[in-house]
PDB file of N, CA and C in Angstrom:
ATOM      1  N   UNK A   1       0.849  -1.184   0.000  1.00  0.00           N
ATOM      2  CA  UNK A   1       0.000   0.000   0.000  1.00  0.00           C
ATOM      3  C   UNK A   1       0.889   1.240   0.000  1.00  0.00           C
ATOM      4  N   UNK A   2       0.622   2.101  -0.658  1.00  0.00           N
ATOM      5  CA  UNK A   2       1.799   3.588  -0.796  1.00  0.00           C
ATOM      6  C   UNK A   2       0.840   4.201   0.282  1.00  0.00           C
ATOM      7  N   UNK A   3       2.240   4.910   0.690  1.00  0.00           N
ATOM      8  CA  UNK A   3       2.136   5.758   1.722  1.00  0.00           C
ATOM      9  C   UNK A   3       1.560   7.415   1.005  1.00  0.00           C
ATOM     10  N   UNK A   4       0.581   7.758   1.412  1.00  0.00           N
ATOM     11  CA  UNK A   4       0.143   8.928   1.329  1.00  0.00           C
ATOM     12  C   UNK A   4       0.213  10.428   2.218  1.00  0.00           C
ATOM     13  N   UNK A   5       0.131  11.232   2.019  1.00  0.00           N
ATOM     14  CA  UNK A   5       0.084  12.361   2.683  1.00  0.00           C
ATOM     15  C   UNK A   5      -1.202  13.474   1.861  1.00  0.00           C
ATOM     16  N   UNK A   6      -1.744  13.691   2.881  1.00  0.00           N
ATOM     17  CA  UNK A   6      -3.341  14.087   2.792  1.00  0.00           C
ATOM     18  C   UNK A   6      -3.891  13.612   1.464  1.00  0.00           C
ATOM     19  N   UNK A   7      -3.527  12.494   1.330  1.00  0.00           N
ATOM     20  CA  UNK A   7      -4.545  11.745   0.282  1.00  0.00           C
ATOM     21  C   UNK A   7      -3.762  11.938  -1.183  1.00  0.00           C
ATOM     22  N   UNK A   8      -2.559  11.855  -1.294  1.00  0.00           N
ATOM     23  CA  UNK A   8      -1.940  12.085  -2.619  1.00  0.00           C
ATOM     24  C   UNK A   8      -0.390  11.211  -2.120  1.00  0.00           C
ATOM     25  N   UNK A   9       0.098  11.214  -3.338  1.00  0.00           N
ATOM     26  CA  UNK A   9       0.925  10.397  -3.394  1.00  0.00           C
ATOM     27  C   UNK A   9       2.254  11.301  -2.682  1.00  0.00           C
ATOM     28  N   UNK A  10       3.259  11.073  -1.625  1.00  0.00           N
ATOM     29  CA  UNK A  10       4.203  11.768  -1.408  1.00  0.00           C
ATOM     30  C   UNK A  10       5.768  11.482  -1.938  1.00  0.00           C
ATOM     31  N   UNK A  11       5.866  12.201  -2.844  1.00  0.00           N
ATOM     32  CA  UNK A  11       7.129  11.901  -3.607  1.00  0.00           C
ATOM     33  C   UNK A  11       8.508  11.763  -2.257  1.00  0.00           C
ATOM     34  N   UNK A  12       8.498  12.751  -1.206  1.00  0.00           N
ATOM     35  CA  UNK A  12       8.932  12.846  -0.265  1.00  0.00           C
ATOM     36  C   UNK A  12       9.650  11.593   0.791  1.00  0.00           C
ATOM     37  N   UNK A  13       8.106  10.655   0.553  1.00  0.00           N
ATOM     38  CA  UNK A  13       8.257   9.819   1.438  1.00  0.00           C
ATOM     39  C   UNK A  13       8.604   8.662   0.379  1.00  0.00           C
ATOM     40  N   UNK A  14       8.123   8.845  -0.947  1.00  0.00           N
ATOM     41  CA  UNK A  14       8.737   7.803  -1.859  1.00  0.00           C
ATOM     42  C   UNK A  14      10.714   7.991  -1.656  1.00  0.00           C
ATOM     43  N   UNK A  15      11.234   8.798  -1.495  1.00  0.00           N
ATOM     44  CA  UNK A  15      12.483   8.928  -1.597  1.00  0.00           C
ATOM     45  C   UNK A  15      13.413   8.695  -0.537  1.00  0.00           C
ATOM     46  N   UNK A  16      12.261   8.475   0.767  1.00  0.00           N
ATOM     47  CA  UNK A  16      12.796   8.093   2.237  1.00  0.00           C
ATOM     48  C   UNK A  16      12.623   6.270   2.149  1.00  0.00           C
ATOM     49  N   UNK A  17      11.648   6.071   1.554  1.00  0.00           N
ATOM     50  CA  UNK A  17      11.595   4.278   1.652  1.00  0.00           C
ATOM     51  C   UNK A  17      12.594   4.066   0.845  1.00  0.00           C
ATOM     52  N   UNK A  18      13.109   4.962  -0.209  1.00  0.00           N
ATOM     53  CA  UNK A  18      14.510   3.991  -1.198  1.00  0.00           C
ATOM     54  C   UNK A  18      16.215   4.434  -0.020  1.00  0.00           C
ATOM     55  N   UNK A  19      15.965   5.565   0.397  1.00  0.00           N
ATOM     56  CA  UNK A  19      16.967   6.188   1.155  1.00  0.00           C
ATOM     57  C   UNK A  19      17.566   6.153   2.202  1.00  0.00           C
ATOM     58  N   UNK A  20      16.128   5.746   2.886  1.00  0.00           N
ATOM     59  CA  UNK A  20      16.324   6.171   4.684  1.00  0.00           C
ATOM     60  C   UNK A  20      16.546   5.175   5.497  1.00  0.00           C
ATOM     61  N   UNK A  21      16.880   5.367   6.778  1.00  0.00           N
ATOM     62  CA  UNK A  21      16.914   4.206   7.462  1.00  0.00           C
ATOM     63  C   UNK A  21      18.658   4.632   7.973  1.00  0.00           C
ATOM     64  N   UNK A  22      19.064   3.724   8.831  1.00  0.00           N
ATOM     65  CA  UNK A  22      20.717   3.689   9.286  1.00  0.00           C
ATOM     66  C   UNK A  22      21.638   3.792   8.320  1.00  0.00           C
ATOM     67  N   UNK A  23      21.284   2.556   7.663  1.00  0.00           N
ATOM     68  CA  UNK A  23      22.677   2.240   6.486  1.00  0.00           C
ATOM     69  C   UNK A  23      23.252   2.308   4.961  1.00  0.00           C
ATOM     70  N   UNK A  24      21.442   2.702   4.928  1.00  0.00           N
ATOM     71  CA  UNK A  24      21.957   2.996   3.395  1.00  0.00           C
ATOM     72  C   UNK A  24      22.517   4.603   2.485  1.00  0.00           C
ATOM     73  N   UNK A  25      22.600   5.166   3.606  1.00  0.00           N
ATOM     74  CA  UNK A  25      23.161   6.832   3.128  1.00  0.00           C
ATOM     75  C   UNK A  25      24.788   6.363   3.065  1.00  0.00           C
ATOM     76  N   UNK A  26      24.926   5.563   4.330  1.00  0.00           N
ATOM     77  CA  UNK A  26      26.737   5.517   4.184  1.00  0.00           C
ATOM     78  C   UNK A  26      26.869   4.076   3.685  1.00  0.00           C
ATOM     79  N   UNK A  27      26.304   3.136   2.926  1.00  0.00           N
ATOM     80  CA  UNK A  27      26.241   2.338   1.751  1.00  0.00           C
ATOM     81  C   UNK A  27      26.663   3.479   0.722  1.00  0.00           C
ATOM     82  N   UNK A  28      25.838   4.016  -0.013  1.00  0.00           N
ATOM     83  CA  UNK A  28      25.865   4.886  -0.879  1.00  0.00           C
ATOM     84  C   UNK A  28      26.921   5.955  -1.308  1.00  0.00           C
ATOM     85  N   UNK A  29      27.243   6.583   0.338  1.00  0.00           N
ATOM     86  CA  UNK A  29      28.588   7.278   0.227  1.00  0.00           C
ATOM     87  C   UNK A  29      29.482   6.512  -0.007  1.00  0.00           C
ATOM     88  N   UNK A  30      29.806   5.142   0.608  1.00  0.00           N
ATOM     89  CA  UNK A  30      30.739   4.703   0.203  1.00  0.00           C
ATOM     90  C   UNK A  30      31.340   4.135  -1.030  1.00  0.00           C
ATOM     91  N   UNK A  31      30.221   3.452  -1.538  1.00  0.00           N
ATOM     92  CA  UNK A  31      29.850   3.098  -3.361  1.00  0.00           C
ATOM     93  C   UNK A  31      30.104   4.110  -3.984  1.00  0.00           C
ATOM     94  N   UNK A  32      29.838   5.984  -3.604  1.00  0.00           N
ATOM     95  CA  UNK A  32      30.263   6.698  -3.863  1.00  0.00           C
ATOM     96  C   UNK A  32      31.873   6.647  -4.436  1.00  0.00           C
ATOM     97  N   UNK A  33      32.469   6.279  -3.143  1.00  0.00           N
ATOM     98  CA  UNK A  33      34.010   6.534  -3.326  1.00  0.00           C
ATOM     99  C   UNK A  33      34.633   5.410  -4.575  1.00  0.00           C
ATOM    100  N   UNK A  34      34.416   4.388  -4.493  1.00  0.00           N
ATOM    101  CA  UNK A  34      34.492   2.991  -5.325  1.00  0.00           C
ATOM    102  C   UNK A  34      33.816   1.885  -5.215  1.00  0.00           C
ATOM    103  N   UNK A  35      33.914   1.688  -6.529  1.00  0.00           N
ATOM    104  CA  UNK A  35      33.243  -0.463  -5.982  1.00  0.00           C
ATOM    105  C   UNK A  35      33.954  -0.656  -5.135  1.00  0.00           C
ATOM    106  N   UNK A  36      32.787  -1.663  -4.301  1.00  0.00           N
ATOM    107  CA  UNK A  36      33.130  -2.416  -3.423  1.00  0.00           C
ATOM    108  C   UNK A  36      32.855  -3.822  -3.290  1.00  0.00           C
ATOM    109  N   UNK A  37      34.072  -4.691  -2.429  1.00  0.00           N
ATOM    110  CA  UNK A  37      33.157  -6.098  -2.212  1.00  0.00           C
ATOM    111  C   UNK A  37      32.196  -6.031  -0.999  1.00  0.00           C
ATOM    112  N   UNK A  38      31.861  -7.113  -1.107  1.00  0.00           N
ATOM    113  CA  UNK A  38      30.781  -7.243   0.065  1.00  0.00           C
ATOM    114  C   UNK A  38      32.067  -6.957   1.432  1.00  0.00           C
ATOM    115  N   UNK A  39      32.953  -8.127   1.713  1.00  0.00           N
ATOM    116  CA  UNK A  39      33.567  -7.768   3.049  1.00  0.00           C
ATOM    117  C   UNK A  39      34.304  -6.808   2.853  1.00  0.00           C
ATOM    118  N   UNK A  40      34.759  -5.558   2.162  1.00  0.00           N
ATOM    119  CA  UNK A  40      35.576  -4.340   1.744  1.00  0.00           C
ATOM    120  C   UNK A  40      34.299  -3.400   2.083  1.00  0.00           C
ATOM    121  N   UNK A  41      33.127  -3.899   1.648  1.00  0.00           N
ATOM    122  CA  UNK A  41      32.062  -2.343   2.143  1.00  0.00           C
ATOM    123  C   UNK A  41      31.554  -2.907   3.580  1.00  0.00           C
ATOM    124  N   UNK A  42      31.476  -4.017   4.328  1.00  0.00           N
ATOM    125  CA  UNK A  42      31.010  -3.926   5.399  1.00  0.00           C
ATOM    126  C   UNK A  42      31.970  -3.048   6.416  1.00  0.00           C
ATOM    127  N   UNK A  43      33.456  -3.552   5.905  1.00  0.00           N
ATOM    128  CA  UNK A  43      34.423  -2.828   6.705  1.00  0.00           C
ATOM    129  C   UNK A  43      34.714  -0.869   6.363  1.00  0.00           C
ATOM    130  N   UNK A  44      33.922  -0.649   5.280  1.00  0.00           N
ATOM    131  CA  UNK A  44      34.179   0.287   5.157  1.00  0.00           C
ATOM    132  C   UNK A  44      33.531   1.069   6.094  1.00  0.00           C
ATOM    133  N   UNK A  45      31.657   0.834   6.354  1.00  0.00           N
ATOM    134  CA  UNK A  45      31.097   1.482   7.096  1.00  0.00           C
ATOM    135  C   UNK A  45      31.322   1.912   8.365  1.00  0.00           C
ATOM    136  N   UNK A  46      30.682   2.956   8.649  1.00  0.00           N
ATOM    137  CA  UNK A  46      31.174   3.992  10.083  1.00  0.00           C
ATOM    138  C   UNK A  46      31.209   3.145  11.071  1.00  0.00           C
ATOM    139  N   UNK A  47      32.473   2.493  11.815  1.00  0.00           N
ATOM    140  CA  UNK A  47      32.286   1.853  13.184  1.00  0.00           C
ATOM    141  C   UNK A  47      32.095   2.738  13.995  1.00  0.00           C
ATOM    142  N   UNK A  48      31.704   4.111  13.993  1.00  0.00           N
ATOM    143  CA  UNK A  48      31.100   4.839  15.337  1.00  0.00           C
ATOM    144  C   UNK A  48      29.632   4.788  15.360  1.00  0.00           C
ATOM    145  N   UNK A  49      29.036   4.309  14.168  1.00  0.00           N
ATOM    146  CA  UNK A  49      27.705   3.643  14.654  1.00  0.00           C
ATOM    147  C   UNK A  49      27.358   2.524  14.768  1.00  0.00           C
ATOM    148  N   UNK A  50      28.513   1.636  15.082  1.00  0.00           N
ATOM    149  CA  UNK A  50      28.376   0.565  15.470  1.00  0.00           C
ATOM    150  C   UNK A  50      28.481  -0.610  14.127  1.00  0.00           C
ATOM    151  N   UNK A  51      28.765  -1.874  14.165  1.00  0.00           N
ATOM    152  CA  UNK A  51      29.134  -2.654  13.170  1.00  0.00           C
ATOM    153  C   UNK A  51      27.781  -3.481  12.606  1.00  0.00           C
ATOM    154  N   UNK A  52      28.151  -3.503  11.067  1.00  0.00           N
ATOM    155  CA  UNK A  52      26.827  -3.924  10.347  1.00  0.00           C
ATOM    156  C   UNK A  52      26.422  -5.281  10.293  1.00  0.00           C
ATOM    157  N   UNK A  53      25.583  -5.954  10.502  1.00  0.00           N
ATOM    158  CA  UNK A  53      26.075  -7.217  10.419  1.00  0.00           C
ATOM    159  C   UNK A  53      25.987  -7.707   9.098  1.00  0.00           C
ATOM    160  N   UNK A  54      26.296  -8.819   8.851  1.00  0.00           N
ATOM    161  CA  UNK A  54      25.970  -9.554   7.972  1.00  0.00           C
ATOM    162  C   UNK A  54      24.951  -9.449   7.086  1.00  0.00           C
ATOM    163  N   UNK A  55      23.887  -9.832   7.521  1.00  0.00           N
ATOM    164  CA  UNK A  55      22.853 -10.154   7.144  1.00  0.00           C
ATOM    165  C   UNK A  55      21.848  -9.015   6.864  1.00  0.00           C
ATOM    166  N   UNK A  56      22.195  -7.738   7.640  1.00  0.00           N
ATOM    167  CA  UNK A  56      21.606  -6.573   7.448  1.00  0.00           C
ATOM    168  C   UNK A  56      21.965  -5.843   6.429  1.00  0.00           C
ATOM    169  N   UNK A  57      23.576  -6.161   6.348  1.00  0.00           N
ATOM    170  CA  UNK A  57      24.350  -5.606   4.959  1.00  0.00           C
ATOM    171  C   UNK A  57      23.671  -6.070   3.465  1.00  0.00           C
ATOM    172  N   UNK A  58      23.582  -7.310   3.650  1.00  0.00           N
ATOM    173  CA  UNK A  58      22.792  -8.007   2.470  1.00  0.00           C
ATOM    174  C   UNK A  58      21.556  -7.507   2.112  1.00  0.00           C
ATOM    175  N   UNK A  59      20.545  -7.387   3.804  1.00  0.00           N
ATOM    176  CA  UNK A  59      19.204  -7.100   3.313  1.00  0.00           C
ATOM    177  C   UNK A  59      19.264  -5.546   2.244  1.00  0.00           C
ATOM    178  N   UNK A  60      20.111  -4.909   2.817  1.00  0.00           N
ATOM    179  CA  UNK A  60      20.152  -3.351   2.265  1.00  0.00           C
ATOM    180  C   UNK A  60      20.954  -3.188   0.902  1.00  0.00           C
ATOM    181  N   UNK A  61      21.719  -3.867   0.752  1.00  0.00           N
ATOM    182  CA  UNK A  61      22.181  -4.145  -0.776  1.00  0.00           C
ATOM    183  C   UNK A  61      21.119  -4.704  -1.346  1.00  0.00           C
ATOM    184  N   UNK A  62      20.251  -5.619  -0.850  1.00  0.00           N
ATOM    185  CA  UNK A  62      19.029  -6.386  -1.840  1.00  0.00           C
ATOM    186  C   UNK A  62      18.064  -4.918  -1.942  1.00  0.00           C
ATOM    187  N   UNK A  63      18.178  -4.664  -0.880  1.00  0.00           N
ATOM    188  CA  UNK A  63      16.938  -3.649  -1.259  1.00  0.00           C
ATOM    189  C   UNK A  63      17.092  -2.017  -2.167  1.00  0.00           C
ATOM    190  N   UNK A  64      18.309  -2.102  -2.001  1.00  0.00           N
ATOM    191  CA  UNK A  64      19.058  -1.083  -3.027  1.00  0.00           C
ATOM    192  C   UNK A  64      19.416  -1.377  -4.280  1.00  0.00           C
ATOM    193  N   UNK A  65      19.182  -2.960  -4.672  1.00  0.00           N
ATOM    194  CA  UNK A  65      19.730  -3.072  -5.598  1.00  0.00           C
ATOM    195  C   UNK A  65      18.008  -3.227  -6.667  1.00  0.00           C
ATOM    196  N   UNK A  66      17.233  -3.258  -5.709  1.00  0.00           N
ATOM    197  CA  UNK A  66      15.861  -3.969  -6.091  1.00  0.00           C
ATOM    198  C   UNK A  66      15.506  -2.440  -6.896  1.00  0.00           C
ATOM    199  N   UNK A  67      15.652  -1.013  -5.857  1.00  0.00           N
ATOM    200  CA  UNK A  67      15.489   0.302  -6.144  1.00  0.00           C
ATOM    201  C   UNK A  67      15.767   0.541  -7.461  1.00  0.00           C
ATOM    202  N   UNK A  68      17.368   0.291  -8.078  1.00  0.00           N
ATOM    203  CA  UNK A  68      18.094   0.411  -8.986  1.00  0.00           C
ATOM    204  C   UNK A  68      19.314   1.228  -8.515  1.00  0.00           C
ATOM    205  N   UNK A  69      19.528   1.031  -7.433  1.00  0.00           N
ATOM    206  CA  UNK A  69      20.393   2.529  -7.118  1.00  0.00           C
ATOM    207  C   UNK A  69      21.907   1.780  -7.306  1.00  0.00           C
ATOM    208  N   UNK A  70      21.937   0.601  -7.237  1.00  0.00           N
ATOM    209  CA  UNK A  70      23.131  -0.001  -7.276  1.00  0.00           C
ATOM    210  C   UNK A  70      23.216  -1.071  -7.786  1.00  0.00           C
ATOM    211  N   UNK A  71      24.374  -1.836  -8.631  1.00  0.00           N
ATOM    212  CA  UNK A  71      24.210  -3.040  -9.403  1.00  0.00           C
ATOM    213  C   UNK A  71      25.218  -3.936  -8.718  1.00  0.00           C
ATOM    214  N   UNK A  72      24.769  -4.656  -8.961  1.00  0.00           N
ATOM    215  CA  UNK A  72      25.674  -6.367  -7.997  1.00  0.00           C
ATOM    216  C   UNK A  72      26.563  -7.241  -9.349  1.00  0.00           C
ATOM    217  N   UNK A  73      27.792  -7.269  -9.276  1.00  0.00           N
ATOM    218  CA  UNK A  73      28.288  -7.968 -10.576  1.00  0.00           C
ATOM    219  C   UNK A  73      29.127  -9.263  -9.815  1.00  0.00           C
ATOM    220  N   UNK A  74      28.224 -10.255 -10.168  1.00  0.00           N
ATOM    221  CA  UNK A  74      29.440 -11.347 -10.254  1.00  0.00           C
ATOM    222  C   UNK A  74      29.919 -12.256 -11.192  1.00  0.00           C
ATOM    223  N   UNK A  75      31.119 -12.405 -10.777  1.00  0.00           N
ATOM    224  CA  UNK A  75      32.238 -12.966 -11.601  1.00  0.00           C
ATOM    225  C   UNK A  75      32.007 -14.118 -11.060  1.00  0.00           C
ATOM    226  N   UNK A  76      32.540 -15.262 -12.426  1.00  0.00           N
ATOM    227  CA  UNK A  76      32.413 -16.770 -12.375  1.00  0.00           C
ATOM    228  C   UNK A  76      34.005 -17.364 -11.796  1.00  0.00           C
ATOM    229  N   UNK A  77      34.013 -17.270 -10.544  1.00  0.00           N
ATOM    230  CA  UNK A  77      35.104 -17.506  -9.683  1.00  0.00           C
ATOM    231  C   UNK A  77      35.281 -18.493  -8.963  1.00  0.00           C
ATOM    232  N   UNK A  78      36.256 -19.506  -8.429  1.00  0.00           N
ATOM    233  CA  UNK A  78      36.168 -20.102  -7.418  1.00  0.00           C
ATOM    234  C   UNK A  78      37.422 -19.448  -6.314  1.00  0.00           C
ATOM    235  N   UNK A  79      36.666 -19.040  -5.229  1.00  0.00           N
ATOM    236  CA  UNK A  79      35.161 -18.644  -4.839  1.00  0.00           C
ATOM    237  C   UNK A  79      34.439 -17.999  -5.235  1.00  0.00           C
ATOM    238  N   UNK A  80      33.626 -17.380  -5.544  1.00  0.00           N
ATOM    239  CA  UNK A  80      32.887 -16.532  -6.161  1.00  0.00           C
ATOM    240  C   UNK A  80      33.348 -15.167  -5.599  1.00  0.00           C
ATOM    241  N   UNK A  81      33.385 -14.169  -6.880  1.00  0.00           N
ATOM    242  CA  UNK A  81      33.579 -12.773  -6.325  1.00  0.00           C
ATOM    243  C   UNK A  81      32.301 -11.903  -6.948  1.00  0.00           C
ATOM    244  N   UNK A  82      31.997 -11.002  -6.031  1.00  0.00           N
ATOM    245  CA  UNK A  82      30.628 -10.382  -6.189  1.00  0.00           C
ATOM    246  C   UNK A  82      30.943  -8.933  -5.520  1.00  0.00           C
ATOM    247  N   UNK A  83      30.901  -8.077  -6.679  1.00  0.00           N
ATOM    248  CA  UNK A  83      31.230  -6.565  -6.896  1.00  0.00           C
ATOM    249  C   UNK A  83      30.135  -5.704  -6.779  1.00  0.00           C
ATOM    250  N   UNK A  84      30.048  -3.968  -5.946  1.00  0.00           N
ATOM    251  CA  UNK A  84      28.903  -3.661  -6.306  1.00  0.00           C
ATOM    252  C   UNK A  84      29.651  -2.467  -6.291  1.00  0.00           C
ATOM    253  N   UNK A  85      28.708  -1.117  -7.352  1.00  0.00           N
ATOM    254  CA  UNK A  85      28.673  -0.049  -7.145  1.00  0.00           C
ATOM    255  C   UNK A  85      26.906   0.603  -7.571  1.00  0.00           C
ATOM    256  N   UNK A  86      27.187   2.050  -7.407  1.00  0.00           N
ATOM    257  CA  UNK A  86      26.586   2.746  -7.896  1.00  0.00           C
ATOM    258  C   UNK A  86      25.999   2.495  -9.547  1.00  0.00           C
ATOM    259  N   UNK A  87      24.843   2.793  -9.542  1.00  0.00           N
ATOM    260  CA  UNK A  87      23.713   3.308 -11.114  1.00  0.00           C
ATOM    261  C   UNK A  87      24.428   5.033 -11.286  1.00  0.00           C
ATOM    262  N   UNK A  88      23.608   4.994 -12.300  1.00  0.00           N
ATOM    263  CA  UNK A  88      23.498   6.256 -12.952  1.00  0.00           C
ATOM    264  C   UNK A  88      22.446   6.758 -11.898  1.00  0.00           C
ATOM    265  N   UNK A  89      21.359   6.138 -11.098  1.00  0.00           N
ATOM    266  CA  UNK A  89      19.760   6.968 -10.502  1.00  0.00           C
ATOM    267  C   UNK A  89      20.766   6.543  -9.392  1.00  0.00           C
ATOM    268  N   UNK A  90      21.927   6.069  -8.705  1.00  0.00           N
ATOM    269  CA  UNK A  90      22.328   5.833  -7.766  1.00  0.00           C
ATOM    270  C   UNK A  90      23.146   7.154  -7.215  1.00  0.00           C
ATOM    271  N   UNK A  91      23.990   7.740  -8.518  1.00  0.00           N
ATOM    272  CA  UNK A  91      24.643   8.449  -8.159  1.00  0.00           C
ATOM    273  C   UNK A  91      24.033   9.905  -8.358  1.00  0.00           C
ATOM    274  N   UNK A  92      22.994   9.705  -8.987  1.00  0.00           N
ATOM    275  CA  UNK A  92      21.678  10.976  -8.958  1.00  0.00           C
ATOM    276  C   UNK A  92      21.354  11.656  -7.609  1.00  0.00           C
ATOM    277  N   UNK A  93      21.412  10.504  -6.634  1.00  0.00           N
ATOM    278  CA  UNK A  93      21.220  10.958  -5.450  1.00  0.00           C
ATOM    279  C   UNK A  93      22.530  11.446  -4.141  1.00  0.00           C
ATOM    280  N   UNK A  94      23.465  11.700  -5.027  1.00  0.00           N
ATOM    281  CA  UNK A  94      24.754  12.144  -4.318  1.00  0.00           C
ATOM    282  C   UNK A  94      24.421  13.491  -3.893  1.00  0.00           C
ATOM    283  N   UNK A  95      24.239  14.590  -4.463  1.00  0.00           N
ATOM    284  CA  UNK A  95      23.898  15.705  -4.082  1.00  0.00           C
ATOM    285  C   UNK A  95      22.480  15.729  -3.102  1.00  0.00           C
ATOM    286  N   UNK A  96      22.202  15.172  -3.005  1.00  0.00           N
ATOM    287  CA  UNK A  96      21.082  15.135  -1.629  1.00  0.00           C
ATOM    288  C   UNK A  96      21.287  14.660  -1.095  1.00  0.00           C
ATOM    289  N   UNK A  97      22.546  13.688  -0.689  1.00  0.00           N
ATOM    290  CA  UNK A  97      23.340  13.098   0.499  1.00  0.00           C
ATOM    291  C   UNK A  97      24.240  14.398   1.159  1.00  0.00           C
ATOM    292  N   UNK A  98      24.792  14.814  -0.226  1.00  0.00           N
ATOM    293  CA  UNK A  98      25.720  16.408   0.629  1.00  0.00           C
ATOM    294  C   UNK A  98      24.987  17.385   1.007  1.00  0.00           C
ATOM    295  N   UNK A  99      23.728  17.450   0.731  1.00  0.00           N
ATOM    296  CA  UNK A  99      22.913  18.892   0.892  1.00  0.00           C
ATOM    297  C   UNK A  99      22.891  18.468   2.629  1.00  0.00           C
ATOM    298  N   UNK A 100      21.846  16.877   2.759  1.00  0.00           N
ATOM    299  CA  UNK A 100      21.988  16.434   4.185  1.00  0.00           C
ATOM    300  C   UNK A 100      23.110  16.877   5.243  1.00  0.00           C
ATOM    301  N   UNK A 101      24.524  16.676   4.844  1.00  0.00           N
ATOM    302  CA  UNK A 101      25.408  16.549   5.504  1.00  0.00           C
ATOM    303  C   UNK A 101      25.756  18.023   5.888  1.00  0.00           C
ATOM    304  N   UNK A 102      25.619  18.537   4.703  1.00  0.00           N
ATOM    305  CA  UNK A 102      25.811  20.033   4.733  1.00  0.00           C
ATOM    306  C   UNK A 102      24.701  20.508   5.758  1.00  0.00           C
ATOM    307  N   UNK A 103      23.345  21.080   5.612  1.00  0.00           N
ATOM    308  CA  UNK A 103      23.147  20.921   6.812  1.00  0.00           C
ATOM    309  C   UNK A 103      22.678  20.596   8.491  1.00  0.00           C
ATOM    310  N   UNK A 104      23.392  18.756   8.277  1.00  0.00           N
ATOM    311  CA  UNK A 104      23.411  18.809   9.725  1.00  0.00           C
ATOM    312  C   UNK A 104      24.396  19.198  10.176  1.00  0.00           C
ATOM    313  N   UNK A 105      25.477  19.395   9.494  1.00  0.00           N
ATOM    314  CA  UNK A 105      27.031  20.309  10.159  1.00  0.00           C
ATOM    315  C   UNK A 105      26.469  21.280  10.468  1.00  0.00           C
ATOM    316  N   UNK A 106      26.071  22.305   9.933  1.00  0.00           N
ATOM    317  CA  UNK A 106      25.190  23.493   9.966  1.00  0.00           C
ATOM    318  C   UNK A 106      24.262  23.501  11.565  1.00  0.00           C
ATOM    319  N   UNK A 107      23.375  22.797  10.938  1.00  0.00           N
ATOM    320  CA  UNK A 107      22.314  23.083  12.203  1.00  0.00           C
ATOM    321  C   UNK A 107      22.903  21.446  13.562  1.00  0.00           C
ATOM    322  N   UNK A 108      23.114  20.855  13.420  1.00  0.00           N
ATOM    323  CA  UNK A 108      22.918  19.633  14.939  1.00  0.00           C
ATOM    324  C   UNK A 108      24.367  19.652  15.119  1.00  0.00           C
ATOM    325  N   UNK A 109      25.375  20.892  14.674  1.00  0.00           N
ATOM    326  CA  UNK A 109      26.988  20.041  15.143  1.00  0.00           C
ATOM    327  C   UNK A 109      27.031  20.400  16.513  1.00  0.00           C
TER     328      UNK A 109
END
C-alpha cells in the first residue's frame, strides 16, 4: 500500500523508503568513493555507529539493488567474487546526500 500524505501520493516519502533508514546513506557514500566487495564495504562502514552485520548488509544491498540505485556484478570464480557499485539513478542521489550533511554540520553540530 503507498504511503500517502493528505490523500496524494508523497514523492517525499517515496524517496525516504529507497533512502532512509541507518545504512543505506553511508552504503551509498561509500559506493560513492568505489566499488566495493561485500567484506571491503562492510568494513568500510562507520564503526562509530556501530558494526553492520551480515545479514543486514545483504538485506540493504538487496533492497538497493531492487530500487536500482546499485548493481551487484558477479564474476564466475572459485570462490565466487561479487562486486557492487553505484547506477546512474544511484549516483543521482549524491547531491542530496551532501545537501543532508551540509546541513546537519550546519544546524545539529
Amino acid at each position: 500500500m503507498e504511503q500517502t500524505y493528505e490523500g496524494l501520493d508523497c514523492p517525499t516519502l517515496k524517496a525516504m523508503k529507497v533512502i532512509g533508514g541507518k545504512w543505506k546513506i553511508p552504503i551509498i557514500f561509500n559506493l560513492s568513493q568505489k566499488t566495493h566487495r561485500f567484506g571491503e564495504l562492510k568494513r568500510s562502514l562507520c564503526p562509530a555507529e556501530g558494526s553492520i552485520t551480515q545479514q543486514m548488509l545483504s538485506k540493504q544491498l538487496k533492497e538497493l539493488e531492487d530500487d536500482h540505485m546499485l548493481k551487484r556484478k558477479v564474476f564466475a570464480e572459485v570462490p565466487p567474487r561479487v562486486e557492487y557499485s553505484l547506477t546512474e539513478k544511484g549516483r543521482q542521489v549524491l547531491p542530496v546526500i551532501t545537501a543532508l550533511y551540509n546541513w546537519s554540520t550546519k544546524h545539529l553540530a
